[in-house]
C-alpha atoms as a PDB file:
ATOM      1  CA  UNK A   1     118.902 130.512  92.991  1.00  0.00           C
ATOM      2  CA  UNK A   2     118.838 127.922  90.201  1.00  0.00           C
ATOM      3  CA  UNK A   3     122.285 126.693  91.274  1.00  0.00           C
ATOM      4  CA  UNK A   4     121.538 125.872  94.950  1.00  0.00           C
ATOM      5  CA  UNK A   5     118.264 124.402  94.009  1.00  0.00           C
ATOM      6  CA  UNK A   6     120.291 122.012  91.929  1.00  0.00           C
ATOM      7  CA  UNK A   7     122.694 121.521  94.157  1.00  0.00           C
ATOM      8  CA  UNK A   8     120.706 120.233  97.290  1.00  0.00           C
ATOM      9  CA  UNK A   9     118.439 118.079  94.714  1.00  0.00           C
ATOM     10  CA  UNK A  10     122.415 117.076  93.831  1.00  0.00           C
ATOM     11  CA  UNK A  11     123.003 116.566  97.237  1.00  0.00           C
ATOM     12  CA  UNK A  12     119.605 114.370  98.174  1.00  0.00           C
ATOM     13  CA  UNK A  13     120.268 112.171  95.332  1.00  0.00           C
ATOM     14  CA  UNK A  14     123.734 111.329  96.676  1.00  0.00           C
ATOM     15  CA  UNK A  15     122.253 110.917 100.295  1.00  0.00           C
ATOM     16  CA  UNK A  16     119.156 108.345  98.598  1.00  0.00           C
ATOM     17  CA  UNK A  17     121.679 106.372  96.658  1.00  0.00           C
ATOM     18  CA  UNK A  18     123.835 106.096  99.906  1.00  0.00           C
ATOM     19  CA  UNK A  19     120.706 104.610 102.009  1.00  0.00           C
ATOM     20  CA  UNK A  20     118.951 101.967  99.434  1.00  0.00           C
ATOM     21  CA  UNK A  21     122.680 100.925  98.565  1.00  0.00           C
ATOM     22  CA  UNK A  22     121.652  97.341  97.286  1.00  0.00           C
ATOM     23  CA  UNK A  23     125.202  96.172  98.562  1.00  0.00           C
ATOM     24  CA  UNK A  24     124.759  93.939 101.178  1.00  0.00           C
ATOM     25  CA  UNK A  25     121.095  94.165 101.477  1.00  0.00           C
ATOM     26  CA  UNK A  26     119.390  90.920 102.921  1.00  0.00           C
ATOM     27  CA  UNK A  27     116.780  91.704  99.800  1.00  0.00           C
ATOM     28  CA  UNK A  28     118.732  92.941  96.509  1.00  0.00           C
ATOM     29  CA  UNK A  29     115.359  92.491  94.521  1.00  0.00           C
ATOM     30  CA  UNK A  30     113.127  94.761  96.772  1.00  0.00           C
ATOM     31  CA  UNK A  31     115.941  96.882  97.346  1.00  0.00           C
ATOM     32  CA  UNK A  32     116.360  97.347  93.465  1.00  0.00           C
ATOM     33  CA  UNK A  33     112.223  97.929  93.285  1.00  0.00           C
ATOM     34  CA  UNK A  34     112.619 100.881  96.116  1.00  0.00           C
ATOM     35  CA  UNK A  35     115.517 102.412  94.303  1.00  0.00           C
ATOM     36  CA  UNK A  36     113.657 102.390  91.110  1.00  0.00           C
ATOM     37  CA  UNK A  37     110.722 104.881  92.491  1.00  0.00           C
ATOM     38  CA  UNK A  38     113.165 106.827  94.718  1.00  0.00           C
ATOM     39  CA  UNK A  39     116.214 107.888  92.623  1.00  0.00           C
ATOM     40  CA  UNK A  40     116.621 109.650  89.144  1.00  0.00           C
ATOM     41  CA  UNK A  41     113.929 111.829  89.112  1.00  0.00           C
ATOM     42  CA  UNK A  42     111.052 114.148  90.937  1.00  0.00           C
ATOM     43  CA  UNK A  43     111.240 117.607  91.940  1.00  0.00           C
ATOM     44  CA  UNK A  44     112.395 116.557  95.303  1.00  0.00           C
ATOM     45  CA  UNK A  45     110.118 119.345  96.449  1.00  0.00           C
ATOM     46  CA  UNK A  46     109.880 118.317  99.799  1.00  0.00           C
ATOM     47  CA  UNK A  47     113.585 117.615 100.620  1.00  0.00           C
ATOM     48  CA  UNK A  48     114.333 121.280  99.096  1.00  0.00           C
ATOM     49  CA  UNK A  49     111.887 123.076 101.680  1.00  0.00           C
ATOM     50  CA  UNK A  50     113.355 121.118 104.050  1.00  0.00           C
ATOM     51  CA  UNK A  51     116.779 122.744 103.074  1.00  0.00           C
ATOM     52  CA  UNK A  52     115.303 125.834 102.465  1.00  0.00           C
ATOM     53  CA  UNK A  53     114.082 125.514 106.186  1.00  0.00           C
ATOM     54  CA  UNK A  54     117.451 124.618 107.376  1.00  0.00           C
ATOM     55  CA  UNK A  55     118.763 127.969 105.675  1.00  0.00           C
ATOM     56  CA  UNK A  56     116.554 130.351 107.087  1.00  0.00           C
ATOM     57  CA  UNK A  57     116.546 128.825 110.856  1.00  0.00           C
ATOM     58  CA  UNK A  58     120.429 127.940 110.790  1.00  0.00           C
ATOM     59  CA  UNK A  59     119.404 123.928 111.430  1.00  0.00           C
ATOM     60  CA  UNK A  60     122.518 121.441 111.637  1.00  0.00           C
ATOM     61  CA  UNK A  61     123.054 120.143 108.337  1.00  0.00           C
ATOM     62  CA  UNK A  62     123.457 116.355 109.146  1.00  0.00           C
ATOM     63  CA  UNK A  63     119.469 117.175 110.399  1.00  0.00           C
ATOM     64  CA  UNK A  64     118.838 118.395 107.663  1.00  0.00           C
ATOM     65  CA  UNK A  65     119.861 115.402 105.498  1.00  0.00           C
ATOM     66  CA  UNK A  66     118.269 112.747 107.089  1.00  0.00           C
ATOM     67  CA  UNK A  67     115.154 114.917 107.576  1.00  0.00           C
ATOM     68  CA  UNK A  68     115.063 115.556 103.581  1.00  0.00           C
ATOM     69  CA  UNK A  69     115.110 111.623 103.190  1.00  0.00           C
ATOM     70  CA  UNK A  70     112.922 110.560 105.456  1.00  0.00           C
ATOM     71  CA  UNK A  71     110.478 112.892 103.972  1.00  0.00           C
ATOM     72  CA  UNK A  72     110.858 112.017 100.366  1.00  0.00           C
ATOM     73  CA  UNK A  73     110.775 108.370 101.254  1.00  0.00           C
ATOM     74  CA  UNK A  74     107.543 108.695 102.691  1.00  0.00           C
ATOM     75  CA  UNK A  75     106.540 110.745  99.808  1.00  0.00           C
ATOM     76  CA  UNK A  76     108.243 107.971  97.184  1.00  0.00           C
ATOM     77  CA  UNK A  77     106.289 105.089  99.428  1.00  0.00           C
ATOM     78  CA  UNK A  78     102.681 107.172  99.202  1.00  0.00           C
ATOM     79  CA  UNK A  79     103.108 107.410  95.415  1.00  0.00           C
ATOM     80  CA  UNK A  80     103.872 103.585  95.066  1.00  0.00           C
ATOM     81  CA  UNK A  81     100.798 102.821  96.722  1.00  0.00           C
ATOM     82  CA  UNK A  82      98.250 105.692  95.107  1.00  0.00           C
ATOM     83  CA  UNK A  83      99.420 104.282  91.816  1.00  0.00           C
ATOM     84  CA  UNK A  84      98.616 100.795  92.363  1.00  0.00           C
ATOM     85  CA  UNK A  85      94.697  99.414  90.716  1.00  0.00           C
ATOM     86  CA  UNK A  86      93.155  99.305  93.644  1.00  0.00           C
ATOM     87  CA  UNK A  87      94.039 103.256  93.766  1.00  0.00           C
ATOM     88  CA  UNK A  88      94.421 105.757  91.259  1.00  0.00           C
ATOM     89  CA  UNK A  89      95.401 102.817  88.515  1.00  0.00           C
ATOM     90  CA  UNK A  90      98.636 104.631  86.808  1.00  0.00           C
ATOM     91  CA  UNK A  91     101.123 103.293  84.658  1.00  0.00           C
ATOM     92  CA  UNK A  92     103.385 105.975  84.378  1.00  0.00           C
ATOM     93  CA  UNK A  93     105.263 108.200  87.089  1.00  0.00           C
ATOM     94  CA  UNK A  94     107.893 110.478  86.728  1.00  0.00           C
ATOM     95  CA  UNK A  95     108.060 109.763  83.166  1.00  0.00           C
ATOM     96  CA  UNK A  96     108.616 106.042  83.770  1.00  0.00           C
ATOM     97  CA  UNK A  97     106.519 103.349  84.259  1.00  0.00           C
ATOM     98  CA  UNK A  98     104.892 103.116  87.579  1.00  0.00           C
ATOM     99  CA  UNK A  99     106.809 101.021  90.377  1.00  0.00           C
ATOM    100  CA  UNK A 100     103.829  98.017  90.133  1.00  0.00           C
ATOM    101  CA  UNK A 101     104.728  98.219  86.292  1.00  0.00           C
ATOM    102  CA  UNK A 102     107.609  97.376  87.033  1.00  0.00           C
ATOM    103  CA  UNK A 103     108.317  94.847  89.376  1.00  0.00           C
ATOM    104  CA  UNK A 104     104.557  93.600  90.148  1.00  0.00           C
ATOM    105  CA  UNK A 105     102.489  94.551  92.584  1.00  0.00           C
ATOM    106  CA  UNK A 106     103.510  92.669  95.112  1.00  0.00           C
ATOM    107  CA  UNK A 107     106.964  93.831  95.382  1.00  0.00           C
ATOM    108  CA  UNK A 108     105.902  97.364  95.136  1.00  0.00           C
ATOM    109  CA  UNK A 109     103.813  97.279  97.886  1.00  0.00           C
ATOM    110  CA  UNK A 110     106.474  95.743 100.169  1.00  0.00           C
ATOM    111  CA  UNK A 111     108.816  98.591  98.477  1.00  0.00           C
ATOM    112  CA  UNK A 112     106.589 101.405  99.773  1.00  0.00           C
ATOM    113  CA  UNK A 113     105.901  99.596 103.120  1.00  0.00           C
ATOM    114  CA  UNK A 114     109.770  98.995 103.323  1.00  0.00           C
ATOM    115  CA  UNK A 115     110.979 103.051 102.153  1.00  0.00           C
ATOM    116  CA  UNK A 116     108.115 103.687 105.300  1.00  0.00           C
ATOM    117  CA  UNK A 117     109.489 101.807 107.839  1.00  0.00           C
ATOM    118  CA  UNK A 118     113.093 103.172 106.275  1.00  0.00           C
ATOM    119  CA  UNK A 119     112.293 106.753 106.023  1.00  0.00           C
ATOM    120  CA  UNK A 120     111.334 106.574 110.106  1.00  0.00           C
ATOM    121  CA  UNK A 121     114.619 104.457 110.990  1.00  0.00           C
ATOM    122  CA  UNK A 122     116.746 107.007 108.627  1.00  0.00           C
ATOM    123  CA  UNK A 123     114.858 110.817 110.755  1.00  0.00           C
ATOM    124  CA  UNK A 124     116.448 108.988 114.426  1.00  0.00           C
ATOM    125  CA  UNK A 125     119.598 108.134 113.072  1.00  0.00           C
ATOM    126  CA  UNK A 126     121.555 109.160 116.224  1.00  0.00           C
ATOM    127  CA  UNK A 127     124.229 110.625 113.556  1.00  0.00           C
ATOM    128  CA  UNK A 128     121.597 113.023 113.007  1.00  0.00           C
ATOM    129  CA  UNK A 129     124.089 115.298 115.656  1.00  0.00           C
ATOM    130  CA  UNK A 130     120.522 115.423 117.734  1.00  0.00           C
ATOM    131  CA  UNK A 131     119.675 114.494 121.071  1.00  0.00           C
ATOM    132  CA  UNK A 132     117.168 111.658 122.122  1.00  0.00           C
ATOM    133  CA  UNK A 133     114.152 113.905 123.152  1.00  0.00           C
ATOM    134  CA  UNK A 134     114.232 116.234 119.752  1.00  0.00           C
ATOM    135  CA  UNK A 135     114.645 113.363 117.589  1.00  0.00           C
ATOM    136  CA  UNK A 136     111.499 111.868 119.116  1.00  0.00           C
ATOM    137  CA  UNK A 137     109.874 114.987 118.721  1.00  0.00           C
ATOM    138  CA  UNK A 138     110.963 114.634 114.816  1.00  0.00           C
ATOM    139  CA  UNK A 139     109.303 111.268 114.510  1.00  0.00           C
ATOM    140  CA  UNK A 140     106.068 112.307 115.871  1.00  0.00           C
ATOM    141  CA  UNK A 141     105.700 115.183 113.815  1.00  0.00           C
ATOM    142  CA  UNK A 142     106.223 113.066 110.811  1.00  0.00           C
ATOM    143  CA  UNK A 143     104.413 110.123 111.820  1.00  0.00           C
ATOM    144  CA  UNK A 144     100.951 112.835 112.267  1.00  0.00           C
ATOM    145  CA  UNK A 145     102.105 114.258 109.174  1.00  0.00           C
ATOM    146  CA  UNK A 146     101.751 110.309 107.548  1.00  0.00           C
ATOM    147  CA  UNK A 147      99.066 108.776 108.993  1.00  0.00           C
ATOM    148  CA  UNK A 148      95.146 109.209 110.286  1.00  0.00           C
ATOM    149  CA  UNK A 149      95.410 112.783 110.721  1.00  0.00           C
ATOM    150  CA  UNK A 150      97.447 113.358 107.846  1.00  0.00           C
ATOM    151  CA  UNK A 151      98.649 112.392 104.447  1.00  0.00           C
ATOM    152  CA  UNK A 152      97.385 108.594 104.869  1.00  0.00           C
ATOM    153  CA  UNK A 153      93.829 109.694 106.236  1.00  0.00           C
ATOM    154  CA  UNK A 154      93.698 112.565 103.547  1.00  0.00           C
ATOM    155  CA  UNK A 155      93.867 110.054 100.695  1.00  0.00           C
ATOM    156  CA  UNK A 156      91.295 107.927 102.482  1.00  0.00           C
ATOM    157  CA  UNK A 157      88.123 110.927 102.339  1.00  0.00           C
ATOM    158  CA  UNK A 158      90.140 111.259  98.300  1.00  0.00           C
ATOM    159  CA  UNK A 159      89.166 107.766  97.660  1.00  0.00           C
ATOM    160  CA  UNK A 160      85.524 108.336  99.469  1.00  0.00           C
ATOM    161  CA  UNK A 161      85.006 111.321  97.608  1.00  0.00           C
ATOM    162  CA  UNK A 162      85.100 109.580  94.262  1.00  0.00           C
ATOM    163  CA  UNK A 163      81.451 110.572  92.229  1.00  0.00           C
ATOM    164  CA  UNK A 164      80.535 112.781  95.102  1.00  0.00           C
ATOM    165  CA  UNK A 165      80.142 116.714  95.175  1.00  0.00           C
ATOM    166  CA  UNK A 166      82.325 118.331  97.821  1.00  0.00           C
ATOM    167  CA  UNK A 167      81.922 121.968  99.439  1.00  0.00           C
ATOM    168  CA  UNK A 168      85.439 123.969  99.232  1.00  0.00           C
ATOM    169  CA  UNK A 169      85.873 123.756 102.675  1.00  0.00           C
ATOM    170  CA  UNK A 170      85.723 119.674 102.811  1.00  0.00           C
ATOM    171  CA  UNK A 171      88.218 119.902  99.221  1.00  0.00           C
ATOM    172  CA  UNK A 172      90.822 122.041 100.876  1.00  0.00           C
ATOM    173  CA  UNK A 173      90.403 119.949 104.579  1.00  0.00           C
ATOM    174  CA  UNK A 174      90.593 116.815 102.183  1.00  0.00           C
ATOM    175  CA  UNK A 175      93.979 118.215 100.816  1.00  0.00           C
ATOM    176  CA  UNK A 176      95.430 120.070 103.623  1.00  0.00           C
ATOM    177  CA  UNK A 177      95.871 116.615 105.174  1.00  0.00           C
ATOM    178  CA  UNK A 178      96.642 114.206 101.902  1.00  0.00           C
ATOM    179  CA  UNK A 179      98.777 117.062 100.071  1.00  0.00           C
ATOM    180  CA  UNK A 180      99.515 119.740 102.443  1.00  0.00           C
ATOM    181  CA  UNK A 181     100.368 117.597 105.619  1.00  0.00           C
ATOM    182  CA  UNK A 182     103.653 116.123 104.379  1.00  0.00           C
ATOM    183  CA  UNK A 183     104.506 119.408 102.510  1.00  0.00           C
ATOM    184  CA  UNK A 184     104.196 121.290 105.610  1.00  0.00           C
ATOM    185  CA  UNK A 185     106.007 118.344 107.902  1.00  0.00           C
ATOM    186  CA  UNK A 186     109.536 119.130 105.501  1.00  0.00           C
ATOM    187  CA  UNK A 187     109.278 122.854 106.958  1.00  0.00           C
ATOM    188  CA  UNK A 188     108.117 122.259 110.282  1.00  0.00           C
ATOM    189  CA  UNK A 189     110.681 118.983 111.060  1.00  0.00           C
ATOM    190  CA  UNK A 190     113.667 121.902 109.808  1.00  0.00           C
ATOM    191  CA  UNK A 191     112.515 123.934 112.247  1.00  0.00           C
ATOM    192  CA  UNK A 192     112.225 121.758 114.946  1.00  0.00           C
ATOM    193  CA  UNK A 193     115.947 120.595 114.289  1.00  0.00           C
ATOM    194  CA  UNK A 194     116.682 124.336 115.143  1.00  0.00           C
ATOM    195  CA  UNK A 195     114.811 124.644 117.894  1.00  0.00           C
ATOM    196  CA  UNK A 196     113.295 127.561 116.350  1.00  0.00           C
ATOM    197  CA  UNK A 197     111.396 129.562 118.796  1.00  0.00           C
ATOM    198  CA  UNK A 198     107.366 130.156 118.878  1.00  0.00           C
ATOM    199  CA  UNK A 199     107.391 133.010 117.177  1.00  0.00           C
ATOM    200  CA  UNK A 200     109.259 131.565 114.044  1.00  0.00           C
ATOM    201  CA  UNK A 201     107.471 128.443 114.100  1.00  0.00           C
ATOM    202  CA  UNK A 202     104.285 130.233 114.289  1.00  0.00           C
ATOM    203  CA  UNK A 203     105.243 131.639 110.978  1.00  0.00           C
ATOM    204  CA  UNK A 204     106.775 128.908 109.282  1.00  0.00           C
ATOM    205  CA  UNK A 205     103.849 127.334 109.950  1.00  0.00           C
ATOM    206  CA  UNK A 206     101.518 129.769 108.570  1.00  0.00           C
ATOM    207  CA  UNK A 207     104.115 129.492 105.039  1.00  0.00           C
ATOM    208  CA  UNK A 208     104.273 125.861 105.068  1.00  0.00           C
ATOM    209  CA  UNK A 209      99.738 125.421 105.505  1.00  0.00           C
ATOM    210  CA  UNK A 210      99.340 128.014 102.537  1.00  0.00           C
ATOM    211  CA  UNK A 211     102.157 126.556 100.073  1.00  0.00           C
ATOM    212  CA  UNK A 212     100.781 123.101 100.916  1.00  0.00           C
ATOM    213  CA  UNK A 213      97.353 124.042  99.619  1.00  0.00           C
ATOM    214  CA  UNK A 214      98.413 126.006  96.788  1.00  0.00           C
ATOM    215  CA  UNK A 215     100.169 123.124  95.213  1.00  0.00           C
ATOM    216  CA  UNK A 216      97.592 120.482  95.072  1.00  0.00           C
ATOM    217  CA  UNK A 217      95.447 123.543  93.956  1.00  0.00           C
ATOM    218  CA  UNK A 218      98.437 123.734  90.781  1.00  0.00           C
ATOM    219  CA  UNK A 219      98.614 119.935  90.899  1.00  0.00           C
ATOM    220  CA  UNK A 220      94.867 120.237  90.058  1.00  0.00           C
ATOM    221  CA  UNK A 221      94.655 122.451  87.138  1.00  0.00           C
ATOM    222  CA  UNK A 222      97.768 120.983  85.350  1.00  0.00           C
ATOM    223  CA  UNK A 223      95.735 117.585  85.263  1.00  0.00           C
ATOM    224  CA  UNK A 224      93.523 119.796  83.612  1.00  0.00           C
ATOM    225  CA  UNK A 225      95.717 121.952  81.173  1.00  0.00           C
ATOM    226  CA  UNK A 226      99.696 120.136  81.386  1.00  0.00           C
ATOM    227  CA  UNK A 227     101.365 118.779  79.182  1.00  0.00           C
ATOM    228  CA  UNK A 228     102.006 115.060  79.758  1.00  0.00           C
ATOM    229  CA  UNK A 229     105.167 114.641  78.548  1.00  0.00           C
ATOM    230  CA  UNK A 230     106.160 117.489  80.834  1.00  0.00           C
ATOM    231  CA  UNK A 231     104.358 116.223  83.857  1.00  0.00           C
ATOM    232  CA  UNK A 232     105.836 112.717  83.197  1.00  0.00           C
ATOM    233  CA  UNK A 233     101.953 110.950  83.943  1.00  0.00           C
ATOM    234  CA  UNK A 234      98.892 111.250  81.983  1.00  0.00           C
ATOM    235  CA  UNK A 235      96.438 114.345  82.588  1.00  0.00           C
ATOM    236  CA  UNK A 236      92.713 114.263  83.122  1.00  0.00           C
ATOM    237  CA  UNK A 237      92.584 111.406  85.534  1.00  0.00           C
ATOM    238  CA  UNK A 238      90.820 113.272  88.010  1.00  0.00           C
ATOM    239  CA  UNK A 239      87.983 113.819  85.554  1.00  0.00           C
ATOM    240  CA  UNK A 240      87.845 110.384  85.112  1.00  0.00           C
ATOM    241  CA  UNK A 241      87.494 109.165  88.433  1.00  0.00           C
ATOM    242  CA  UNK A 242      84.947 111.785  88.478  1.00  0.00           C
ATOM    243  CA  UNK A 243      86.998 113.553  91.937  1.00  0.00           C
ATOM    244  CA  UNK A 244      85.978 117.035  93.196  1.00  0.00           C
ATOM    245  CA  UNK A 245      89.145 119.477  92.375  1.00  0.00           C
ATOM    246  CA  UNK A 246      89.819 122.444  92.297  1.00  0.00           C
ATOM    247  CA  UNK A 247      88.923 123.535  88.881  1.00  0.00           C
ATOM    248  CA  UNK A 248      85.456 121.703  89.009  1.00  0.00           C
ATOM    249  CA  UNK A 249      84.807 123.633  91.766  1.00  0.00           C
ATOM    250  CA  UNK A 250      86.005 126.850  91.069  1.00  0.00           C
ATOM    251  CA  UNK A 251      86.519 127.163  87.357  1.00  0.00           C
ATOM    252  CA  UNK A 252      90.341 127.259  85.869  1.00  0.00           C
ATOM    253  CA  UNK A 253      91.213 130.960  86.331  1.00  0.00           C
ATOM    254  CA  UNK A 254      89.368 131.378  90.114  1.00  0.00           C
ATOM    255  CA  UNK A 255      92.053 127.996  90.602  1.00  0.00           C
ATOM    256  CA  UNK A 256      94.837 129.792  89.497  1.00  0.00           C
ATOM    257  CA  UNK A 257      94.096 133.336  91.490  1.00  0.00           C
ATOM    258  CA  UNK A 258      93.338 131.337  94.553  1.00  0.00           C
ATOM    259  CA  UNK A 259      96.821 129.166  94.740  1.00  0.00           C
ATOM    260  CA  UNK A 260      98.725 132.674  93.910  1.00  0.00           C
ATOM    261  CA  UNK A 261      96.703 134.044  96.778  1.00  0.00           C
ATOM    262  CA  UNK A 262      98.081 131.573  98.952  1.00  0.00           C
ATOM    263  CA  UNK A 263     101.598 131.714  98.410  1.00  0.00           C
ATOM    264  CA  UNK A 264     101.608 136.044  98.808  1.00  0.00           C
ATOM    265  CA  UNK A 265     100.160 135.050 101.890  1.00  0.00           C
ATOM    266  CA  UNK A 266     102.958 132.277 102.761  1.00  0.00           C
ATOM    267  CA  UNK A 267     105.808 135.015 101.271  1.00  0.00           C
ATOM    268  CA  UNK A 268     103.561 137.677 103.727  1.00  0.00           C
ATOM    269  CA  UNK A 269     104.635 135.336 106.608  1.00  0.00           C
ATOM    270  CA  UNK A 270     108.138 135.244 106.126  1.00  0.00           C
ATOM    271  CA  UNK A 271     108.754 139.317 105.954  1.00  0.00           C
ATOM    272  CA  UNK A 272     110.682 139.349 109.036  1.00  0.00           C
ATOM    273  CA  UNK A 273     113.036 136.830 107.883  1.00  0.00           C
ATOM    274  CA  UNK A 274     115.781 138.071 105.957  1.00  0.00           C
ATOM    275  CA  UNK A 275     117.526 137.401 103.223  1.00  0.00           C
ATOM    276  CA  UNK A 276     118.331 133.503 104.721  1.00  0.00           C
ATOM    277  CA  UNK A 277     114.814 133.129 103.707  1.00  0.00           C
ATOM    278  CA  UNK A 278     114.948 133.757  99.828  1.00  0.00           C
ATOM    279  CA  UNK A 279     115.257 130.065  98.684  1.00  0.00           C
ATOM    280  CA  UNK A 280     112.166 129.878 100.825  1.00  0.00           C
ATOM    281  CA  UNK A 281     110.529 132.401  98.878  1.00  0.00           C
ATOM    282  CA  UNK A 282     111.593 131.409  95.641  1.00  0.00           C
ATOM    283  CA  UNK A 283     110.310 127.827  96.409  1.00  0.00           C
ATOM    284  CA  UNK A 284     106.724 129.327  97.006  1.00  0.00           C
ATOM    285  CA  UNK A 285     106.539 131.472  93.778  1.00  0.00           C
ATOM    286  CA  UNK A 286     107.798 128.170  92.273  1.00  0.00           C
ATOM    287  CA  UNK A 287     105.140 126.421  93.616  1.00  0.00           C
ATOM    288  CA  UNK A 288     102.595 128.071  91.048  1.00  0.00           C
ATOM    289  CA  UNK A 289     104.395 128.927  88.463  1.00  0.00           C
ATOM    290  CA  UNK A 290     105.418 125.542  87.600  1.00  0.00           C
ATOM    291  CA  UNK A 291     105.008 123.509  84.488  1.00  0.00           C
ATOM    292  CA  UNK A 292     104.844 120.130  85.827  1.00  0.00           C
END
């Protein structure tokens, strides 16, 4: 399973460094400051459920890779932005420092701005091998999955939440949409390319909410208990910005038995798939088992 994990995060890579190729761009510098935050590292979770998707549902590949980039652009242009002062305030991402470190702030937020509008322009490429109507239906789904009632409007009650006590249900609402939403796009947009039927979507969807959940619910206690140099950002920021998580909620342990909860219920949902479905599976136990 290791191998075909590395060889769609392989195959993304190529796909990224094909579509920010600085060659003949009208802006070489803010193409150079988007290429910095998108290639060379990540887990490139995102693009490898949306592959995993593709698998299980028997979605056309050239789908599949401009779904996997439009979805880890988005994700690449939301990190530029929650790193920036007036945000979270982080100088170091993926083990780097942090796009605005880099080339300014400025430029990064035109770089995240830009990999948006890029990401949207790269799902409706018509060499996609899709019609019109389902590539439209692709854009909405990821533009709800980015915006007010998702990712964007989840990091909005994060940023309102700051010093304030939270009930569990408002945390996990808060994170199903700034966390969970984008996470659960990457499956759903796969599926969609296949023109999976009810049924499956129904539980693709039910795998997609619960594995969303369960990693910001990981994310959360390794800020807690990581190792930096692992997680390639500093830990305890949450505590710092005094945010409601998880594990000041819940306590480290009830954390950790609620996110494994979640993904046997996610693996629950995919029994009747068979064994096109594994990568799926391993991608969930992955999910909570991981080090950074």
């Amino acid at each position: 399973m290791k191998d075909r994990v590395e060889t769609y995060q392989e195959r993304i890579e190529r796909f990224l460094d094909r579509t920010l190729d600085p060659v003949g761009s009208p802006v070489p510098g803010l193409t150079v400051a988007m290429r910095y935050s998108t290639l060379g590292g990540g887990k490139r979770l995102r693009p490898l459920l949306v592959y995993a998707t593709g698998e299980a549902v028997a979605a056309p590949d050239a789908a599949l890779d401009r779904i996997a980039a439009a979805v880890e652009m988005i994700h690449v242009y939301s990190l530029i932005h929650d790193d920036l002062p007036a945000m979270d305030d982080d100088d170091l991402r993926r083990g780097k420092p942090t796009c605005h470190k880099f080339c300014g702030e400025a430029t990064a937020i035109l770089a995240g701005d830009a990999l948006q509008a890029l990401a949207f322009a790269t799902l409706i490429d018509a060499h996609s091998g899709l019609g019109a109507e389902a590539r439209i239906a692709l854009l909405v789904e990821l533009a709800d999955a980015s915006g007010l009632h998702g990712m964007a409007g989840g990091q909005a009650l994060d940023l309102d939440s700051e010093g304030k006590d939270l009930t569990l249900d408002e945390l996990e609402r808060m994170h199903r949409m700034k966390t969970g939403a984008l996470i659960r796009a990457s499956v759903m947009l796969a599926a969609r390319a296949a023109e999976a039927d009810d049924a499956t979507s129904r539980r693709l969807s039910v795998y997609a909410d619960r594995i969303g959940l369960a990693f910001q619910i990981r994310d959360d206690v390794l800020d807690v208990e990581g190792d930096p140099a692992l997680l390639g950002k500093a830990c305890g920021a949450d505590e710092q910005l005094a945010k409601a998580t998880f594990p000041s909620l819940l306590g480290l342990e009830a954390s950790r038995q609620r996110a494994r909860d979640l993904v046997d219920e996610a693996l629950e949902s995919l029994q009747p798939f068979g064994r096109e479905a594994d990568l799926l599976r391993f991608l969930g136990r992955y999910i909570v088992e991981r080090v950074h």
